[in-house]
C-alpha atoms as a PDB file:
ATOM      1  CA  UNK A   1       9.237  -6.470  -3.249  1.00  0.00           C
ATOM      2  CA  UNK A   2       9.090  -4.649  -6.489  1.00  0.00           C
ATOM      3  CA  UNK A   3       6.004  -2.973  -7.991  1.00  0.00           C
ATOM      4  CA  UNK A   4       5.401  -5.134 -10.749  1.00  0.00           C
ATOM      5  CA  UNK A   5       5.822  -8.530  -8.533  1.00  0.00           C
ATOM      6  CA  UNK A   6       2.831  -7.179  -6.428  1.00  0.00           C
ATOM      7  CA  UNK A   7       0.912  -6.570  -9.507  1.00  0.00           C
ATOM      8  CA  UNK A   8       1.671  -9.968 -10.797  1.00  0.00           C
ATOM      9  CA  UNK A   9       0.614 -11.702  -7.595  1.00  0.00           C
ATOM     10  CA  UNK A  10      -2.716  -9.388  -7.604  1.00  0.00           C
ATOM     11  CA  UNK A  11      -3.181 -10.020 -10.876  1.00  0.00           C
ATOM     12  CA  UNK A  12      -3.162 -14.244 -10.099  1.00  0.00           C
ATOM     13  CA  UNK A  13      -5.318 -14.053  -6.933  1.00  0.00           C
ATOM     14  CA  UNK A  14      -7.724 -11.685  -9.003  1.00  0.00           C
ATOM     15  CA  UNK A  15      -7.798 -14.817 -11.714  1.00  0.00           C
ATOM     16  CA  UNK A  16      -8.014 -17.365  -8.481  1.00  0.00           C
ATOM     17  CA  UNK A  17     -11.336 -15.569  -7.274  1.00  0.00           C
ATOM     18  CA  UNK A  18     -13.108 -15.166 -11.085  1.00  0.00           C
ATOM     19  CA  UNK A  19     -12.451 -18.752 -12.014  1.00  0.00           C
ATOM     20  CA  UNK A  20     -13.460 -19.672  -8.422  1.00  0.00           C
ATOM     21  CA  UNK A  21     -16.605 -17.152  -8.728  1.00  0.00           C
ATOM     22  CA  UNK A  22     -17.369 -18.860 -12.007  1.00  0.00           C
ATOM     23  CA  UNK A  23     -16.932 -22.476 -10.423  1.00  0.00           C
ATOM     24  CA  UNK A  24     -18.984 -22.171  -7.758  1.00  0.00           C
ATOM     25  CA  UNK A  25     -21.855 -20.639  -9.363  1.00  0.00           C
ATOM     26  CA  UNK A  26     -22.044 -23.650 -11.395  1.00  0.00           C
ATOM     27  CA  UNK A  27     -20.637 -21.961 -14.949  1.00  0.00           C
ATOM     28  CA  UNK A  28     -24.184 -19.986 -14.775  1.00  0.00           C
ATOM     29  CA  UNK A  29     -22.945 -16.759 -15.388  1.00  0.00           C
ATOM     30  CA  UNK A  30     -19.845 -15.788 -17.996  1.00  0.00           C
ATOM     31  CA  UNK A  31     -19.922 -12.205 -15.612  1.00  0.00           C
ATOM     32  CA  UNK A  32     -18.572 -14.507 -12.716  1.00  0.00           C
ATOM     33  CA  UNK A  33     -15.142 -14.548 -15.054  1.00  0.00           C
ATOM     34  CA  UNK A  34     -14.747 -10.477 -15.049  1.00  0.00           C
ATOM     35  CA  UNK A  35     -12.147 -10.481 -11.781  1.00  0.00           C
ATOM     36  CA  UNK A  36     -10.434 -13.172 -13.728  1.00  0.00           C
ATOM     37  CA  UNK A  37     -10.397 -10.995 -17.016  1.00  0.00           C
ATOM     38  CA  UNK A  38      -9.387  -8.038 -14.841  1.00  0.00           C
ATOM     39  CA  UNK A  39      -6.246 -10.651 -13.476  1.00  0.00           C
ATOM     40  CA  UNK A  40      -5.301 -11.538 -16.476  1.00  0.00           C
ATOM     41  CA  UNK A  41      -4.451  -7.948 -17.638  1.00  0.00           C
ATOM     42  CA  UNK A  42      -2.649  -6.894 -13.951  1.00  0.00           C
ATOM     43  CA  UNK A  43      -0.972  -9.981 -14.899  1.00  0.00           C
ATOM     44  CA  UNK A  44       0.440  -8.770 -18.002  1.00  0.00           C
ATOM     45  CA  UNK A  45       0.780  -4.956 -16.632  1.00  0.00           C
ATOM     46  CA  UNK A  46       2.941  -6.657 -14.236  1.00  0.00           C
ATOM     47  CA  UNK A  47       5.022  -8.657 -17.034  1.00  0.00           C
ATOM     48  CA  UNK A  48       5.714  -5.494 -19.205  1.00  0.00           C
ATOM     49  CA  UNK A  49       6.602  -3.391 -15.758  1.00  0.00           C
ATOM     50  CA  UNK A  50       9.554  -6.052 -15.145  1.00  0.00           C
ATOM     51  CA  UNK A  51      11.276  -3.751 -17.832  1.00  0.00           C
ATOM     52  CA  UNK A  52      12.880  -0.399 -16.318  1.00  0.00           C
ATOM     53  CA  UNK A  53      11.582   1.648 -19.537  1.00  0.00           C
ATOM     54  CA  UNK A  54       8.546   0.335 -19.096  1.00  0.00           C
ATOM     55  CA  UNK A  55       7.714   0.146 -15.504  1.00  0.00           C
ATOM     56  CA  UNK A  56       6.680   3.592 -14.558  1.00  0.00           C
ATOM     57  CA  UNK A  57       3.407   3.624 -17.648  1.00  0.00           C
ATOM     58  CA  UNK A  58       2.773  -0.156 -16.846  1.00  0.00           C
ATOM     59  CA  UNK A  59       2.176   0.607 -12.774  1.00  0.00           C
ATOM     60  CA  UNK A  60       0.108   4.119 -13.789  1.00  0.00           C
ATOM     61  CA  UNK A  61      -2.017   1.918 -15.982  1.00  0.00           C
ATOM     62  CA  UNK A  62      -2.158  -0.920 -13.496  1.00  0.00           C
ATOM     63  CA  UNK A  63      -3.268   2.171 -10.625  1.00  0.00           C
ATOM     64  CA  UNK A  64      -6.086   3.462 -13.135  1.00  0.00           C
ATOM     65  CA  UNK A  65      -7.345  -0.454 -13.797  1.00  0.00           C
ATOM     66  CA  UNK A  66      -7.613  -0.741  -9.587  1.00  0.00           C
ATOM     67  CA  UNK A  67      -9.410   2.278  -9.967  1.00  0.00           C
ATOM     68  CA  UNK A  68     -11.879   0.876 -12.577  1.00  0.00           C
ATOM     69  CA  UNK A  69     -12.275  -2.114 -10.895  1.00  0.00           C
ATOM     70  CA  UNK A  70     -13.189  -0.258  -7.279  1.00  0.00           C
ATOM     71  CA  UNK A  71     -15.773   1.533  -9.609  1.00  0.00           C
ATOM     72  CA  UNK A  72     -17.085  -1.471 -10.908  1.00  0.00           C
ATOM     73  CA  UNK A  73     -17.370  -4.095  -7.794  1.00  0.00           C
ATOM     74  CA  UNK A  74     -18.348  -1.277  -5.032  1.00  0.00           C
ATOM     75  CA  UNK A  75     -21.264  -2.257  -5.040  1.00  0.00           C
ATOM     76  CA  UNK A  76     -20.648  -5.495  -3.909  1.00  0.00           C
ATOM     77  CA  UNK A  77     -19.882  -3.980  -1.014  1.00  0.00           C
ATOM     78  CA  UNK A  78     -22.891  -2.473  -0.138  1.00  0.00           C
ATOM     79  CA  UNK A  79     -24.714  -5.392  -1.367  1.00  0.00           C
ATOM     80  CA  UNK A  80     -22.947  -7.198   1.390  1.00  0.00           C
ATOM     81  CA  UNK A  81     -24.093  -4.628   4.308  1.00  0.00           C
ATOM     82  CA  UNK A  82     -27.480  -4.936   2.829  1.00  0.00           C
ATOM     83  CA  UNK A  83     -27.693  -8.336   3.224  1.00  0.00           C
ATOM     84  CA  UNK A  84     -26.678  -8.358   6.421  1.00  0.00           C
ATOM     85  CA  UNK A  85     -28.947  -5.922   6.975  1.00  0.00           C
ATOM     86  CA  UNK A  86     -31.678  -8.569   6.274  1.00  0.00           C
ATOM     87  CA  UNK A  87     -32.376  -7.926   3.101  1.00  0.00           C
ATOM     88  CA  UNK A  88     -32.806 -11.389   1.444  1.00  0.00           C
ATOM     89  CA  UNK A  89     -33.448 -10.124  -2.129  1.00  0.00           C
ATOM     90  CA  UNK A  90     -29.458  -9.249  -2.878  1.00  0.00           C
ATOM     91  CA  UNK A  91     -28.011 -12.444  -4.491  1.00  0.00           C
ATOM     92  CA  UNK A  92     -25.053 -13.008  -1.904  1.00  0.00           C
ATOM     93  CA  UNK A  93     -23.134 -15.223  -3.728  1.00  0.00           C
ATOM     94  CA  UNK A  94     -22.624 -12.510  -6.667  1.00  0.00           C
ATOM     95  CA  UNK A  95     -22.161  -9.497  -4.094  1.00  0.00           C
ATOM     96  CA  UNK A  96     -19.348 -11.550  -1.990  1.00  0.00           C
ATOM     97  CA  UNK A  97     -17.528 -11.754  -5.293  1.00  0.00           C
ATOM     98  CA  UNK A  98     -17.768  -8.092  -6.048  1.00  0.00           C
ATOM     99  CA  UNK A  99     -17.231  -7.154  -2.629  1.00  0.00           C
ATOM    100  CA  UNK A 100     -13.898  -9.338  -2.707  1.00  0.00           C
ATOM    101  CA  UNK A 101     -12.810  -7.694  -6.119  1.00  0.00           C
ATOM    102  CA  UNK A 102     -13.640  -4.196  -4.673  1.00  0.00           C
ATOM    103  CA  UNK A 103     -11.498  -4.951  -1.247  1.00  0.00           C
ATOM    104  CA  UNK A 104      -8.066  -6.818  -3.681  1.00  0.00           C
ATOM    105  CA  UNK A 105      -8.368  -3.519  -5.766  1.00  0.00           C
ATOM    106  CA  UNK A 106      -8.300  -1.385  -2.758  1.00  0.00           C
ATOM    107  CA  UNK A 107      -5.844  -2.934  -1.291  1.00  0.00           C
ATOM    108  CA  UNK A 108      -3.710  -2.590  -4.477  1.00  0.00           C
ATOM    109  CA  UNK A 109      -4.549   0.774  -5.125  1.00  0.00           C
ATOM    110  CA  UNK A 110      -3.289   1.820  -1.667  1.00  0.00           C
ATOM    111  CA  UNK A 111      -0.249  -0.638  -1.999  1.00  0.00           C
ATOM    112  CA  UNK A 112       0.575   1.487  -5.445  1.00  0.00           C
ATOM    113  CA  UNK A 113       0.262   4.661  -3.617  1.00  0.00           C
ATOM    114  CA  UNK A 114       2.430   4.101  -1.312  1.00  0.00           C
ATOM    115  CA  UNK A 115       4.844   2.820  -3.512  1.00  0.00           C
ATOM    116  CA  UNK A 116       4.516   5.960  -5.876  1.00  0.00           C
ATOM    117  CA  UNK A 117       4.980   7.932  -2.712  1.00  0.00           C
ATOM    118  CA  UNK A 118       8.206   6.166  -1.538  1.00  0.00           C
ATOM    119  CA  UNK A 119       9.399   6.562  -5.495  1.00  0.00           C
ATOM    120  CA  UNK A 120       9.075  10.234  -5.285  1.00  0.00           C
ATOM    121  CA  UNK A 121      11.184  10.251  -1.674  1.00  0.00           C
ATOM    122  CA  UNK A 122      13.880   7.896  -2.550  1.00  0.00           C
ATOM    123  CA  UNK A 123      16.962   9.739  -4.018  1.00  0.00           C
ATOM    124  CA  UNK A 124      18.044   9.123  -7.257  1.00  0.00           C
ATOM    125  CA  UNK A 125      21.366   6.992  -7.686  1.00  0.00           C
END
C-alpha cells in the first residue's frame, strides 16, 4: 500500500478519535477536536502525495506533523501510567485521548520510516 494511502487512512482514524474525544466529553472542551484538526491535515498531506511530483515533500511534511503530534500528546502517555499508578487527580478521559494520538503518531512515524528506508533500497526503474 502506497505512502500516501496510509497517510490518508491515519489521517481519518486521527479525525474518528477527535470527533469521538469531543463527543464523549459532552462538546466541553473545543481541545478534544485537536487529533481531528491534526487528521484533517494528514488527510490532505495524503491527497497532494497521490501526485508523483508531489509525494516525496507531502510524506516529509506528513513525518515532521507525526513528529509534532508525538511532542504534543506524550504526555498522555504518562498521564495514563500515572493513573494507573493511583493517582486519581489526572483527568483520564483527556489523557486516554492523548495517549491514543501519541501511540497513531508513533505508529505512523515508524510506518514512514520504514517506508523511507525501503525507498532508499529499492532500485530505480
Amino acid at each position: 500500500m502506497a505512502m500516501s494511502k496510509k497517510t490518508r487512512i491515519f489521517g481519518i482514524l486521527l479525525i474518528i478519535l477527535g470527533i469521538a474525544g469531543y463527543i464523549a466529553s459532552g462538546a466541553a472542551s473545543l481541545t478534544a477536536l485537536i487529533p481531528a484538526i491534526f487528521g484533517v491535515v494528514f488527510l490532505l498531506l495524503g491527497i497532494i502525495g497521490e501526485k508523483e511530483s508531489r509525494r516525496m515533500i507531502a510524506m516529509h511534511v506528513a513525518q515532521l506533523l507525526a513528529l509534532l503530534g508525538i511532542i504534543g500528546s506524550f504526555t498522555g502517555i504518562l498521564n495514563v501510567i500515572s493513573w494507573l499508578g493511583g493517582n486519581q487527580e489526572v483527568n483520564m478521559f483527556a489523557a486516554s485521548v492523548q495517549a491514543l494520538m501519541a501511540l497513531l503518531c508513533i505508529g505512523y512515524l515508524v510506518i514512514g520510516i520504514k517506508s523511507f528506508i525501503d525507498a532508499r533500497r529499492s532500485p530505480k526503474g
